[in-house]
Protein backbone atom coordinates (compact mmCIF):
# COMPACT_ATOMS: atom_id res chain seq x y z
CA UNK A 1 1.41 3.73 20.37
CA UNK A 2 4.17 1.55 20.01
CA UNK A 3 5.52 0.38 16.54
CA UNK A 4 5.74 -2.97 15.17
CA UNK A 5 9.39 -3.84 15.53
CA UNK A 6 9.51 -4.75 11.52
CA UNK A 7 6.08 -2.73 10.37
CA UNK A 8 8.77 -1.40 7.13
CA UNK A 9 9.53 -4.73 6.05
CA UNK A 10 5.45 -5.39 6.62
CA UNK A 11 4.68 -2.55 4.75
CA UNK A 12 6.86 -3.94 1.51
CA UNK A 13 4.31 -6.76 0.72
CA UNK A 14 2.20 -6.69 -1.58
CA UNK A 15 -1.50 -7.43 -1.46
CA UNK A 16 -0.94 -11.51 -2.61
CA UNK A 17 1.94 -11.60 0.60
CA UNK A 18 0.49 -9.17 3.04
CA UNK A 19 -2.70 -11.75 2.81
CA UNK A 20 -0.31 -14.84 3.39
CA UNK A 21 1.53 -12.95 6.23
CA UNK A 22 -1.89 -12.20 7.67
CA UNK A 23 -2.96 -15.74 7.76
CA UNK A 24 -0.51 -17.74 8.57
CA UNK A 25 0.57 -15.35 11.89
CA UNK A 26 -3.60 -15.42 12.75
CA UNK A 27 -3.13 -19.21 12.20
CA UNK A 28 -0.28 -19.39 14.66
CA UNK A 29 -1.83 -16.61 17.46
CA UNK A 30 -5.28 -18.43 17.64
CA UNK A 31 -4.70 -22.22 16.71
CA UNK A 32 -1.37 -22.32 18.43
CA UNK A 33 -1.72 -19.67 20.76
CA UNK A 34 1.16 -17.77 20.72
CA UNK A 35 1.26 -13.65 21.37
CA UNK A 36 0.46 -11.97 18.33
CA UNK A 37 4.16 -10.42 18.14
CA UNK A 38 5.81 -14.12 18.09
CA UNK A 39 3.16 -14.94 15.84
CA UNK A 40 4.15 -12.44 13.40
CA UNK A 41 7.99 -12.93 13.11
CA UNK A 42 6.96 -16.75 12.65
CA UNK A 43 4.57 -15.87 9.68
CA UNK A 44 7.44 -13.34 8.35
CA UNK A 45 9.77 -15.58 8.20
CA UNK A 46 7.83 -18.50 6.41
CA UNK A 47 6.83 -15.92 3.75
CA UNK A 48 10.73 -15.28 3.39
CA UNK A 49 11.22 -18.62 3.12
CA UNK A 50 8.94 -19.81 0.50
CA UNK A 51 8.90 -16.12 -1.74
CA UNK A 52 12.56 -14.97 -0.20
CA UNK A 53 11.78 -11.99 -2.81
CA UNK A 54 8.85 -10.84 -1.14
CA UNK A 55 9.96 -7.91 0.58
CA UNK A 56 12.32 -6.60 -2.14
CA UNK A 57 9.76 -4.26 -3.11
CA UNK A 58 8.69 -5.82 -6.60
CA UNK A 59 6.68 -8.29 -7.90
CA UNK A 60 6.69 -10.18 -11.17
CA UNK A 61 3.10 -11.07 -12.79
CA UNK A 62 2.21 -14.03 -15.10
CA UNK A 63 0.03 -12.01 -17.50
CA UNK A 64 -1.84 -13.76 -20.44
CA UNK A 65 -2.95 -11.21 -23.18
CA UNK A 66 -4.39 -12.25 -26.62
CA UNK A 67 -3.20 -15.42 -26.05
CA UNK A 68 0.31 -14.77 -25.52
CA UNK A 69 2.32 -14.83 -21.88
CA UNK A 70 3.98 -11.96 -20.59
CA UNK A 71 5.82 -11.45 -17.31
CA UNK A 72 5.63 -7.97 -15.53
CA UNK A 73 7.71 -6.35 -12.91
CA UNK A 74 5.97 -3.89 -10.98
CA UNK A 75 6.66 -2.12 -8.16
CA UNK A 76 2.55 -1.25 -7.45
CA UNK A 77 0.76 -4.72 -8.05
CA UNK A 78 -2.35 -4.11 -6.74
CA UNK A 79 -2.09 -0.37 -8.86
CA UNK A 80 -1.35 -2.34 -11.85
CA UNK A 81 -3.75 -5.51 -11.52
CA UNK A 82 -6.66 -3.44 -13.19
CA UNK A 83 -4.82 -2.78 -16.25
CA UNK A 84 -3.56 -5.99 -17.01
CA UNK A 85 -6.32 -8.33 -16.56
CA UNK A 86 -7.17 -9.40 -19.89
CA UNK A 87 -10.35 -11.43 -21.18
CA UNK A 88 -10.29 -14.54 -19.51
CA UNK A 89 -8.39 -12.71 -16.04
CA UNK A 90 -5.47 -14.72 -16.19
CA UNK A 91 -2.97 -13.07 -14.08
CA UNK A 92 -0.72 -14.28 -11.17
CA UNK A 93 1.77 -13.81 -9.32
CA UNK A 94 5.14 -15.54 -9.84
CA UNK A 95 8.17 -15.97 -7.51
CA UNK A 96 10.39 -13.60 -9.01
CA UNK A 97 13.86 -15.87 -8.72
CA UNK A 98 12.16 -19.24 -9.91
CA UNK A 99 10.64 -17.02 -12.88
CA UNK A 100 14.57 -15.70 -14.07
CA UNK A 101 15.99 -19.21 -13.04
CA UNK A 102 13.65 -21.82 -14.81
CA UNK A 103 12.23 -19.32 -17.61
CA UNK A 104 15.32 -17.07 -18.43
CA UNK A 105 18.33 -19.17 -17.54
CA UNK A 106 19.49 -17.38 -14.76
CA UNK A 107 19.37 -13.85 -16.44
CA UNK A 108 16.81 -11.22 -17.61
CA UNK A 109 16.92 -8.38 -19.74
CA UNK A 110 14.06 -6.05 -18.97
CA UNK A 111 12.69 -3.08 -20.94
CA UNK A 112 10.55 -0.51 -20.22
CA UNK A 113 6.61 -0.98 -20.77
CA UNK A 114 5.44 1.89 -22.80
């Protein structure tokens, strides 16, 4: 069996990007017909392009609880998802760079959840 030539970086994604990935290179093999390996590096590198922290191996989470916002860094989203889904479900995921840029100035300091 012969391995995708970027199945690692693949295999980073999280459920929310693996999806996008998913679609957009079916989207380009069927509607556009192009082989499935073309495909692929196409869809790749749109993801990079519009979440260029996608395959750094974390996410960061919009998370409303009681009312207030909190951001989350995982390294496990889908793991996490169930314990952070409050009430109403309000939980997203957030580009990780515009989230420190536009919400934090450029800079975070994180702490440990305990």
């Amino acid at each position: 069996m012969q391995t995708h030539p970027f199945q690692d970086l693949i295999d980073r994604l999280d459920g929310d990007a693996r999806e996008m990935f998913e679609e957009r290179a079916a989207i380009r093999e069927f509607d556009a017909l192009l082989p499935r390996e073309h495909a692929e590096a196409l869809a790749l590198l749109d993801l990079l392009r519009m979440h260029p922290s996608a395959l750094a191996g974390v996410t960061a989470l919009r998370v409303e609880l009681g009312g207030a916002v909190h951001f989350v860094l995982t390294t496990d989203a889908d793991g996490l998802r169930p314990f952070l889904i409050s009430e109403d479900g309000t939980i997203e995921t957030v580009d990780l760079a515009r989230l420190v840029r536009e919400r934090f100035g450029g800079a975070a300091r994180l702490t440990a959840i305990a």
